[in-house]
C-alpha atoms as a PDB file:
ATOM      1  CA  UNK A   1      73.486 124.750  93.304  1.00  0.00           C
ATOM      2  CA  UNK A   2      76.921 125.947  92.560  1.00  0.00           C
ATOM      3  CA  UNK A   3      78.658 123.368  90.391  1.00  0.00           C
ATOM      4  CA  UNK A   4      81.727 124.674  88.394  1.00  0.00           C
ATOM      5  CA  UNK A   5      81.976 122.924  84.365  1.00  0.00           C
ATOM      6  CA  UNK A   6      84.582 122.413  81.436  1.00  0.00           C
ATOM      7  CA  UNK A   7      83.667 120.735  78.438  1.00  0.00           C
ATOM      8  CA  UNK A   8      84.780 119.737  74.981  1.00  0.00           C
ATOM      9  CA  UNK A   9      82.401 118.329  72.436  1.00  0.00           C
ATOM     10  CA  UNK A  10      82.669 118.145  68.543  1.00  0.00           C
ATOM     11  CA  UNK A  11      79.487 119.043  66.508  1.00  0.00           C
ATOM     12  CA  UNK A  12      78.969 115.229  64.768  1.00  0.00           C
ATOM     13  CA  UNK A  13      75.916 113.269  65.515  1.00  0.00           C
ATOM     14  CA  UNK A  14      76.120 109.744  66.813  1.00  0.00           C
ATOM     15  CA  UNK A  15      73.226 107.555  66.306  1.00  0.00           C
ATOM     16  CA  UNK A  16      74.849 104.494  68.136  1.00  0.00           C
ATOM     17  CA  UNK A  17      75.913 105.903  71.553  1.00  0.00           C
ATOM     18  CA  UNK A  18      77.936 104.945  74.350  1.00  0.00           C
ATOM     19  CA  UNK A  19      77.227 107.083  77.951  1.00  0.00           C
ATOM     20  CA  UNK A  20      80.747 106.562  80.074  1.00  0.00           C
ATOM     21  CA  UNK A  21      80.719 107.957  83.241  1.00  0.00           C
ATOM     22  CA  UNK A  22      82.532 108.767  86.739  1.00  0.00           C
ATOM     23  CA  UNK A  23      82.276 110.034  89.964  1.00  0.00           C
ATOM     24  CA  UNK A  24      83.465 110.806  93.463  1.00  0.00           C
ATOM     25  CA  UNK A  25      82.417 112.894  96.376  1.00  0.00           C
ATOM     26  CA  UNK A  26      84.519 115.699  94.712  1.00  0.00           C
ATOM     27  CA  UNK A  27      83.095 115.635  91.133  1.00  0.00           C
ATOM     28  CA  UNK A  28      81.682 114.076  88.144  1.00  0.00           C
ATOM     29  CA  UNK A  29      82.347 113.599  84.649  1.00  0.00           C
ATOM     30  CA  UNK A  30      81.189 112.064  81.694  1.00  0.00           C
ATOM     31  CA  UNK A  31      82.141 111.255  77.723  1.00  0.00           C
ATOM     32  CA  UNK A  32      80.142 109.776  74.982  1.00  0.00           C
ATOM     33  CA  UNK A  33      81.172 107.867  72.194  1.00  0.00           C
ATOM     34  CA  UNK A  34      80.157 107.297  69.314  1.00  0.00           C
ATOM     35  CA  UNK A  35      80.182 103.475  68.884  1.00  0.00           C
ATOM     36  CA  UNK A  36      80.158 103.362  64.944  1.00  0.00           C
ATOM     37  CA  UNK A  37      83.517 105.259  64.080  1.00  0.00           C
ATOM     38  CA  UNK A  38      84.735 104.904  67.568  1.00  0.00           C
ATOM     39  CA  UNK A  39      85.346 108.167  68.350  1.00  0.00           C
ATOM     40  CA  UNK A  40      84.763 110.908  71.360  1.00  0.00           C
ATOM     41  CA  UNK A  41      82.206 113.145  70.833  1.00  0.00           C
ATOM     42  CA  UNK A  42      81.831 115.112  74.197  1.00  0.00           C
ATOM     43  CA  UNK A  43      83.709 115.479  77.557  1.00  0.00           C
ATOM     44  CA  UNK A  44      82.402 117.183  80.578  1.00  0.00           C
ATOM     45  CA  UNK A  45      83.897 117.464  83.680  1.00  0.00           C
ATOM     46  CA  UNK A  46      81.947 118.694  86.674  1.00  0.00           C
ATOM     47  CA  UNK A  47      83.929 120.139  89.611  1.00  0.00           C
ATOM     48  CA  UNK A  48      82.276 120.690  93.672  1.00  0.00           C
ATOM     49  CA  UNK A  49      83.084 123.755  94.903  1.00  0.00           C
ATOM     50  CA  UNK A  50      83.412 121.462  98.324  1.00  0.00           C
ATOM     51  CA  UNK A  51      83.986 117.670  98.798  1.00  0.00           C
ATOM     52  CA  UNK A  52      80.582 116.297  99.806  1.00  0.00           C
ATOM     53  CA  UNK A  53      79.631 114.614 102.552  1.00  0.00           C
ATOM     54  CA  UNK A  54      77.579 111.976 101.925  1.00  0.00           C
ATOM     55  CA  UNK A  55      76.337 109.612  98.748  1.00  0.00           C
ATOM     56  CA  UNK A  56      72.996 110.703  99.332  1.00  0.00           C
ATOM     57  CA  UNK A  57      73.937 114.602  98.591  1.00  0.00           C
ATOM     58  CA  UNK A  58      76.242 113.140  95.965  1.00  0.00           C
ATOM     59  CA  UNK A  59      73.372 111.593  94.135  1.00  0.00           C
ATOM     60  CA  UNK A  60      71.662 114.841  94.658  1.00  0.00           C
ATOM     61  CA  UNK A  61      74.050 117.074  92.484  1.00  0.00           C
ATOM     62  CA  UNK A  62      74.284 113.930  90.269  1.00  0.00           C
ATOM     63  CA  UNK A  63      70.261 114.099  90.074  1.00  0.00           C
ATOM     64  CA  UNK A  64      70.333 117.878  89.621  1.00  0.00           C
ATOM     65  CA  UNK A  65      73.401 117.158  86.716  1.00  0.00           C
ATOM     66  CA  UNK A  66      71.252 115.489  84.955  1.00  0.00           C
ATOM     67  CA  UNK A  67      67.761 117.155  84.785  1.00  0.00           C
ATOM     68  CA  UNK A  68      69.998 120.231  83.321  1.00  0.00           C
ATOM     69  CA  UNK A  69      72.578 118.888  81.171  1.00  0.00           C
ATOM     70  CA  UNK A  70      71.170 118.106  77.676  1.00  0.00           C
ATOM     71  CA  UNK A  71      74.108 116.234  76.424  1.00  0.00           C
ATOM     72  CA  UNK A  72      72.857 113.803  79.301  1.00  0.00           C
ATOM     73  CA  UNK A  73      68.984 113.565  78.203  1.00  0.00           C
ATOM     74  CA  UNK A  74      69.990 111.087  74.885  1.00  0.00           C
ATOM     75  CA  UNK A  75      69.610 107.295  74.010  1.00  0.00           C
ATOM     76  CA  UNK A  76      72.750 105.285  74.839  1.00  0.00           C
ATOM     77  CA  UNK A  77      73.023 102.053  73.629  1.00  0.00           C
ATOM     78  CA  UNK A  78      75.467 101.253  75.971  1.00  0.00           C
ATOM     79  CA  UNK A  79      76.077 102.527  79.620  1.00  0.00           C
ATOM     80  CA  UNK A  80      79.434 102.494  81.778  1.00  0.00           C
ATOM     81  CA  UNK A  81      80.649 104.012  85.388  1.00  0.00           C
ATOM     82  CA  UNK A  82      83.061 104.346  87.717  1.00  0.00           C
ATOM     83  CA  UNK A  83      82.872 104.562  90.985  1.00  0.00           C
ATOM     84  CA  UNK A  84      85.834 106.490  92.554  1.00  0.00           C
ATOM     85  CA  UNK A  85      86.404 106.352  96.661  1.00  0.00           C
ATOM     86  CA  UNK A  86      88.635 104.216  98.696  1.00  0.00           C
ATOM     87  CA  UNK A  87      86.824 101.782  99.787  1.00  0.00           C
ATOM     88  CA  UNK A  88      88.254  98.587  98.499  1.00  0.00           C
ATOM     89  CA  UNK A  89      90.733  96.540  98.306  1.00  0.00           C
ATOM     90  CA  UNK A  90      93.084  93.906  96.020  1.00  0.00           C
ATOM     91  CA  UNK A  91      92.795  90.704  96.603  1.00  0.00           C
ATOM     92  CA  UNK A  92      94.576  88.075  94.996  1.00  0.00           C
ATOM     93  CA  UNK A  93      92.940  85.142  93.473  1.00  0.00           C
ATOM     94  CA  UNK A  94      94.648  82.247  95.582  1.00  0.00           C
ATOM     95  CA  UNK A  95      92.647  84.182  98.710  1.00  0.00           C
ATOM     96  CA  UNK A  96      90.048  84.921  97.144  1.00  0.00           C
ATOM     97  CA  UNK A  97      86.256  83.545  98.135  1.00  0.00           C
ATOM     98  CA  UNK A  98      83.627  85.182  96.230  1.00  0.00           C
ATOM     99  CA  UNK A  99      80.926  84.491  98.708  1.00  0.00           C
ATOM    100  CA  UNK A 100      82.660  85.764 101.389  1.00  0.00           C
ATOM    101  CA  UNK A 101      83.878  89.155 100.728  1.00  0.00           C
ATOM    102  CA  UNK A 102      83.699  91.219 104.188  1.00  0.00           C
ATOM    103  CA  UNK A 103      86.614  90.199 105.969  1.00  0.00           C
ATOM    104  CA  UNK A 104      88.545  91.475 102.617  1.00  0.00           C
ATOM    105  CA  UNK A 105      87.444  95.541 104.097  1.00  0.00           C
ATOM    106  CA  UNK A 106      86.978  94.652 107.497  1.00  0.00           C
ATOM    107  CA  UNK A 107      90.805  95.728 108.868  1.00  0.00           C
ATOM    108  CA  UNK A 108      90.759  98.815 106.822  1.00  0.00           C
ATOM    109  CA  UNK A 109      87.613 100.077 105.701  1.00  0.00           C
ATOM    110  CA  UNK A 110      84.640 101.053 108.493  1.00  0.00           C
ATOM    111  CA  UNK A 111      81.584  98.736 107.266  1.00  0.00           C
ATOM    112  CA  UNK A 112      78.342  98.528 108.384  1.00  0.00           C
ATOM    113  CA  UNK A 113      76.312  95.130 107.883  1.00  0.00           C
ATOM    114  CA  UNK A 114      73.395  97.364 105.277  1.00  0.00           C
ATOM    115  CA  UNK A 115      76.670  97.688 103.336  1.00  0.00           C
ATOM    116  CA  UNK A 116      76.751  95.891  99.767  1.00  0.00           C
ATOM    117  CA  UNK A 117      80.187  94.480  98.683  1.00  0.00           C
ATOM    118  CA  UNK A 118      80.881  93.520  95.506  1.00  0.00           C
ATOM    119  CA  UNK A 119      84.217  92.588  93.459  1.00  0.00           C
ATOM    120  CA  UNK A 120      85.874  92.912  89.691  1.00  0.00           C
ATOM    121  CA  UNK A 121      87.890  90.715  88.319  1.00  0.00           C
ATOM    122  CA  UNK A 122      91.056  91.591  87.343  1.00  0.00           C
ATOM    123  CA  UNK A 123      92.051  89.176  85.200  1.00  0.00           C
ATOM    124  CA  UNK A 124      95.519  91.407  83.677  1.00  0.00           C
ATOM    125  CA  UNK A 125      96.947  90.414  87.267  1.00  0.00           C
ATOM    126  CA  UNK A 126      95.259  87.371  88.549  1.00  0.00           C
ATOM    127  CA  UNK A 127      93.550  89.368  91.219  1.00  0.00           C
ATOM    128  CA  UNK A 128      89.905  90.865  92.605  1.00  0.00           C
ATOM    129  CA  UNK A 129      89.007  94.107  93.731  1.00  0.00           C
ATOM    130  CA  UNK A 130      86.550  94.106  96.688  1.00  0.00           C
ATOM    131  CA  UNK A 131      84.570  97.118  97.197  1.00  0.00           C
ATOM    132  CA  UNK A 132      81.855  99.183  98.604  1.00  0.00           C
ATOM    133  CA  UNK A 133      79.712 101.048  95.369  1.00  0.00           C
ATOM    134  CA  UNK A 134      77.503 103.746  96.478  1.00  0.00           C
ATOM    135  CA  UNK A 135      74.403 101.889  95.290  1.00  0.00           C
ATOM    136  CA  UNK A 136      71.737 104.082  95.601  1.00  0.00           C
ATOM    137  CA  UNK A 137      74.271 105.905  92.573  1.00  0.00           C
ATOM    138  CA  UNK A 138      73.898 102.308  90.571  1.00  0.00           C
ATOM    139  CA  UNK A 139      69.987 101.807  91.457  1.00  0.00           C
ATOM    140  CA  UNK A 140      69.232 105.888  90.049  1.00  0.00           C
ATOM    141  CA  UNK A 141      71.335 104.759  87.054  1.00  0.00           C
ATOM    142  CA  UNK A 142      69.127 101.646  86.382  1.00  0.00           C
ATOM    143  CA  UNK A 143      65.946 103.853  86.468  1.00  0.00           C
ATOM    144  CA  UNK A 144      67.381 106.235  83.924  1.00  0.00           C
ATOM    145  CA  UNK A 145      69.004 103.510  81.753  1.00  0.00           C
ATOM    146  CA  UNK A 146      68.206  99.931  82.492  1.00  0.00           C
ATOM    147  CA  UNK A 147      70.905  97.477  82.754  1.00  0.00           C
ATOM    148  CA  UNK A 148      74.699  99.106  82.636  1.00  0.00           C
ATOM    149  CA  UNK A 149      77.968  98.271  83.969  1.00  0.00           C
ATOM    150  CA  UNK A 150      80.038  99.615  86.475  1.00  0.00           C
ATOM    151  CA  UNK A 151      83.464  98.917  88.005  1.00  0.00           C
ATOM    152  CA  UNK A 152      85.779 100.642  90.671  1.00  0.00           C
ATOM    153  CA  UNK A 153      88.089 102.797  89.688  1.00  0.00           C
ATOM    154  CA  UNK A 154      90.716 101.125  90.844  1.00  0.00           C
ATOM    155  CA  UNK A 155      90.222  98.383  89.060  1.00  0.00           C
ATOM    156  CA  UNK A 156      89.933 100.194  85.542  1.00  0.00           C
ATOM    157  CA  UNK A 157      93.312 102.391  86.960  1.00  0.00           C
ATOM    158  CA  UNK A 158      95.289  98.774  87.301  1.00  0.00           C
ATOM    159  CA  UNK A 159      94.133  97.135  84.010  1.00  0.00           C
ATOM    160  CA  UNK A 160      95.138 100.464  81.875  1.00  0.00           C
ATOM    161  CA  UNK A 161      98.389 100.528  83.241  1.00  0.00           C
ATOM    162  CA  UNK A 162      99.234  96.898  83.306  1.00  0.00           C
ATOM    163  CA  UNK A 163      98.840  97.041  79.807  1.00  0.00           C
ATOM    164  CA  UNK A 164     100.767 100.019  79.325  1.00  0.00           C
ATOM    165  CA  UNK A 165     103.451  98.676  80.673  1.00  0.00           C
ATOM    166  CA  UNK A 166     103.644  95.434  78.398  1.00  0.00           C
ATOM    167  CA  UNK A 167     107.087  95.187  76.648  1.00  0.00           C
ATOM    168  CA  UNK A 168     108.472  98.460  78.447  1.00  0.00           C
ATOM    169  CA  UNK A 169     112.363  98.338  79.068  1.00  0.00           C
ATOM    170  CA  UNK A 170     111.762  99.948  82.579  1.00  0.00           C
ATOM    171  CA  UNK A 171     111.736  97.012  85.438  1.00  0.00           C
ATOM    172  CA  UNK A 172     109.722  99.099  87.815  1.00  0.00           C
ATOM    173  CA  UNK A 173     107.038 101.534  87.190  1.00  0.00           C
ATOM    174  CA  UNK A 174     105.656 104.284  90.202  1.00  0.00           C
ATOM    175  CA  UNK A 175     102.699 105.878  89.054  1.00  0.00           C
ATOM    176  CA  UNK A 176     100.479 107.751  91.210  1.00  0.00           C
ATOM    177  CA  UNK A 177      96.640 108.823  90.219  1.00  0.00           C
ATOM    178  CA  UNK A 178      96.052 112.056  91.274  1.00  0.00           C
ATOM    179  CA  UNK A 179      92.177 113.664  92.625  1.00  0.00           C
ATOM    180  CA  UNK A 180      91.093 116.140  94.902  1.00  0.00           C
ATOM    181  CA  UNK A 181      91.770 114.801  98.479  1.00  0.00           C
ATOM    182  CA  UNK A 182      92.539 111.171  97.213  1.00  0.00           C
ATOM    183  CA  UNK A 183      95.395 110.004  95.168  1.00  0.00           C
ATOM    184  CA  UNK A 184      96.488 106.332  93.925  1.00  0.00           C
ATOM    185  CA  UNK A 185      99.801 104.880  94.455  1.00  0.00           C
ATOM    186  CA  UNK A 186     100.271 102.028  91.804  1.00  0.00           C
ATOM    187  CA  UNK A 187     103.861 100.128  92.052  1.00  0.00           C
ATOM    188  CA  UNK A 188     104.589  97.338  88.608  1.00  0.00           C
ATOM    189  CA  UNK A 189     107.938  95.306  88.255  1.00  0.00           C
ATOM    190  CA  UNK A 190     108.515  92.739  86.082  1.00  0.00           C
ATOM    191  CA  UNK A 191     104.545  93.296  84.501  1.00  0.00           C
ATOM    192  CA  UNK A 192     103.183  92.401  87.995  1.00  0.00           C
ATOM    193  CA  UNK A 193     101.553  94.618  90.691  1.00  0.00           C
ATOM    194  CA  UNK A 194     103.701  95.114  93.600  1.00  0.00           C
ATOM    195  CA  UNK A 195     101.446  97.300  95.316  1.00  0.00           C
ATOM    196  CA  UNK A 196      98.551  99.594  95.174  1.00  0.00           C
ATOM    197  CA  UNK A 197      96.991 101.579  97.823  1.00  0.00           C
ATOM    198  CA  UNK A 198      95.128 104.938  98.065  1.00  0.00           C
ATOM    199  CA  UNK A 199      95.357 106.972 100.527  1.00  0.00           C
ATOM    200  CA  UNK A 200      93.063 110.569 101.387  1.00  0.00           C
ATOM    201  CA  UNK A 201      95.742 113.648 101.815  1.00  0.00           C
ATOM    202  CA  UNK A 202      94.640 117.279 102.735  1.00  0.00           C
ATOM    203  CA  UNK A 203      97.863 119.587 102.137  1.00  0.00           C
ATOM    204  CA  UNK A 204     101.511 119.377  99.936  1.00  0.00           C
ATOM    205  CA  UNK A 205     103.289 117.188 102.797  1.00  0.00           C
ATOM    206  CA  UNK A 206     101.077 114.714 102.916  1.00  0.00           C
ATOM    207  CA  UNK A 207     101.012 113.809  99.855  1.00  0.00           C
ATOM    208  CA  UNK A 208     104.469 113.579  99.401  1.00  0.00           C
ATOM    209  CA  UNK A 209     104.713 111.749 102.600  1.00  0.00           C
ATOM    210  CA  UNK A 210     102.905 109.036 101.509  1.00  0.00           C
ATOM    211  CA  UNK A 211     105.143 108.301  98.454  1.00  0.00           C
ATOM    212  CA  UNK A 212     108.681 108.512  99.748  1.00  0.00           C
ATOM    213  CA  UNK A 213     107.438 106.141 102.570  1.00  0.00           C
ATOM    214  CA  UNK A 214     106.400 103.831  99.444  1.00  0.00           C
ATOM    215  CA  UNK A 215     109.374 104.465  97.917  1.00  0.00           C
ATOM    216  CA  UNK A 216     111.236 103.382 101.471  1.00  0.00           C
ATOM    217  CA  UNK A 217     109.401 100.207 101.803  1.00  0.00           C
ATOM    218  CA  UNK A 218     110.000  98.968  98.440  1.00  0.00           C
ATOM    219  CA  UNK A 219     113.573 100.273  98.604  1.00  0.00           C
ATOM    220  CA  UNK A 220     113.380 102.487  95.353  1.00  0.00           C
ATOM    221  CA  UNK A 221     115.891 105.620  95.188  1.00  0.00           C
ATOM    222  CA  UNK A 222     114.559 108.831  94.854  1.00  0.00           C
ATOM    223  CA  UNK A 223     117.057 109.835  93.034  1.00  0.00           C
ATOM    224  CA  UNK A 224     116.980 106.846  90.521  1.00  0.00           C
ATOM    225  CA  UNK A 225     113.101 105.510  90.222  1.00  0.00           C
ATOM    226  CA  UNK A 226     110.812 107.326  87.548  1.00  0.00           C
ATOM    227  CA  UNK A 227     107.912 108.335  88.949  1.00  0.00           C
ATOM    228  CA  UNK A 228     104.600 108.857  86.627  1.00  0.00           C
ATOM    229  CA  UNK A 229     101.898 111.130  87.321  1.00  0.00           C
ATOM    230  CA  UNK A 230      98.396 111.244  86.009  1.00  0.00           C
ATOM    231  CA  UNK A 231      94.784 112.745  86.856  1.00  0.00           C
ATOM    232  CA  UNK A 232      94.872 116.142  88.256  1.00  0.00           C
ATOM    233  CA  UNK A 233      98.355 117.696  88.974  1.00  0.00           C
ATOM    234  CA  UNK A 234     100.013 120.103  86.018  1.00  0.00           C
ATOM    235  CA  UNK A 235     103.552 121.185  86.719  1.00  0.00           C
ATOM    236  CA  UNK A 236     102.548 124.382  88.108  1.00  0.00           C
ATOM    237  CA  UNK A 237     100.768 122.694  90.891  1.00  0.00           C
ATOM    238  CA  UNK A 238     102.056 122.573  94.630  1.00  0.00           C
ATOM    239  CA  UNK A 239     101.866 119.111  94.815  1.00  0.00           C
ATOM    240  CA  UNK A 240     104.237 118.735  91.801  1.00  0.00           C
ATOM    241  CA  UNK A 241     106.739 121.174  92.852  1.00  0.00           C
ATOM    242  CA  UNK A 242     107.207 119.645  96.424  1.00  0.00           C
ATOM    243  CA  UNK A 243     107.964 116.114  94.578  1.00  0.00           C
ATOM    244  CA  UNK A 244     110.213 117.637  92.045  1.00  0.00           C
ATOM    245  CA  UNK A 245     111.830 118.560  95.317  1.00  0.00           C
ATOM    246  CA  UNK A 246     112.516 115.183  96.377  1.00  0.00           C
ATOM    247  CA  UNK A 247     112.256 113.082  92.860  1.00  0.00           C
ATOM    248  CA  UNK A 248     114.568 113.452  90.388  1.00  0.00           C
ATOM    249  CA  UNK A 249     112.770 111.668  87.546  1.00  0.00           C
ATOM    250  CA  UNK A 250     109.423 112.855  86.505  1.00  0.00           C
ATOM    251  CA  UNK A 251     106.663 112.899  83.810  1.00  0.00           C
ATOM    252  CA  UNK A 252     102.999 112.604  83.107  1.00  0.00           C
ATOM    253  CA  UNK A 253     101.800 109.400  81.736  1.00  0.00           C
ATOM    254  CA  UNK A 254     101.561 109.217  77.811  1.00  0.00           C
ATOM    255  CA  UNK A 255      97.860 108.453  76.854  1.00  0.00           C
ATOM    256  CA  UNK A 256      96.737 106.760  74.323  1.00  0.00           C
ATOM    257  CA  UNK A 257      93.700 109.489  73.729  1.00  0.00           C
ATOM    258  CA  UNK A 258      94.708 112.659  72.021  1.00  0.00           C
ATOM    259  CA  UNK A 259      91.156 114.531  72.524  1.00  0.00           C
ATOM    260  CA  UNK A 260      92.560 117.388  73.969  1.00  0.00           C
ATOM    261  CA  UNK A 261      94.905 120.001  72.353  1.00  0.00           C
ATOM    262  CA  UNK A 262      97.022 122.079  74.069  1.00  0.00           C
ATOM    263  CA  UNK A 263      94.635 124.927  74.372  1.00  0.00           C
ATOM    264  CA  UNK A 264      92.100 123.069  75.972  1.00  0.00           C
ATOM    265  CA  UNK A 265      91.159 123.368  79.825  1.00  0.00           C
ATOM    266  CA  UNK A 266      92.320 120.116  79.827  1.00  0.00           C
ATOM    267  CA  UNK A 267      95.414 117.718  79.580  1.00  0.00           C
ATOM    268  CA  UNK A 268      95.591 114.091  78.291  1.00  0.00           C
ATOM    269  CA  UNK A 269      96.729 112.816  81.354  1.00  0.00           C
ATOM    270  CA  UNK A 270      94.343 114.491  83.555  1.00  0.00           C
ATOM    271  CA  UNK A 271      91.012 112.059  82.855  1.00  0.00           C
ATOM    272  CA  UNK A 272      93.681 109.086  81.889  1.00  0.00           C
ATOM    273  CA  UNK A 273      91.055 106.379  83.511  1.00  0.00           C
ATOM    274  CA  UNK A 274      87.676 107.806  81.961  1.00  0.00           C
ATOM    275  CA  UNK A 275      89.351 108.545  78.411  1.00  0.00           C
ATOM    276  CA  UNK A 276      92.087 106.719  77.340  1.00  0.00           C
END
């Protein structure tokens, strides 16, 4: 199984664990921390050479991740993940009925009735996300670990960056979460979400497509809005040249983790959800 890795770890030995970890049809990664001083101890990032097609082969490179990664085969106290695909949806809490939750998807997202549909609260914005977890992910999980959390990662994505936002002198914020194949547009004025929405692109002009019509809709200059980046996009990437092309104001997101250095296969911004 070809799987490609990167990975930081420092040599210190945690006795009181935590296990975060997240995944997509395009990758997984995982950090553990240690609980006591509150520190990272090890980051790994696992890229697919291809996206994959399914959550049952997902699970099956997840499986075959962890019968060979030893930094995997430990006692965690505590367990996290994060489920990253776009299927969900914000909901706001004056429409929101917790025991009804499939009309939420319905209009946008192709369910089937076997499909389970849960929600997180998102209590920095008064809102919900509904969503579709790949359970049989979640029920492998609870073999290996017992009882754990999880959340969407949308939902972990709004709540960082609501709070980064908190007493900033810019009125609105653009940010856009950057994967493989699938990137997050998150719009915040005034501290409150104006929109988010994620959308699946496959080349340059897509991708920029689908934030100048954003930028249209919500009437924000190109030529005046900042726009933040984060997750996987460096300046020397296509995708960042063709909006330099357009945008006038850009930067990466500042995070709040300073794991790696600048040596490191990795930047700061690049895991901003699972890290910081």
């Amino acid at each position: 199984m070809q799987l490609q890795k990167k990975s930081k770890k420092f040599s210190a030995i945690a006795q009181n664990k935590n296990l975060s970890i997240q995944f997509s049809l395009d990758g997984f990664s995982f950090c553990i921390t240690d609980l006591t001083m509150k520190e990272l101890n090890v980051f790994s990032e696992y890229v697919f050479e291809k996206t994959i097609a399914s959550p049952e082969l997902l699970l099956e490179k997840i499986m075959y991740i962890f019968s060979n990664d030893k930094d995997l085969q430990q006692d965690f106290k505590t367990v996290s993940a994060i489920h990253q695909n776009n299927l969900a949806t914000i909901v706001p809490n004056d429409f929101f009925d917790r025991n009804n939750l499939v009309p939420y998807l319905k209009y946008t997202i192709k369910t089937l009735a076997t499909d389970f549909i849960t929600y997180d609260n998102l209590s920095s914005i008064n809102a919900n996300t509904v969503y579709i977890p790949y359970v049989n992910i979640n029920n492998y999980l609870f073999q290996n670990f017992g009882e754990f959390e999880y959340k969407h990662h949308a939902s972990v994505l709004i709540d960082k960056l609501s709070a980064t936002v908190k007493n900033s002198s810019i009125k609105t914020s653009f940010f856009v979460n950057v994967a493989p194949n699938l990137m997050d547009l998150v719009v915040i004025e005034n501290e409150k979400l104006i929109l988010y929405n994620s959308f699946s692109y496959s080349c340059k002009e897509d991708f920029i497509y689908y934030i100048l019509f954003t930028a249209e809709q919500l009437e924000m200059n190109p030529e005046e809005f900042q726009l933040t980046f984060l997750g996987k996009i460096e300046t020397d990437s296509e995708l960042y040249k063709i909006a330099y092309t357009y945008i006038r104001n850009i930067n990466f997101i500042k995070s709040s983790t300073c794991f790696f250095n600048e040596d490191d296969d990795f930047s700061n911004h690049s895991n901003y959800i699972l890290l910081s």
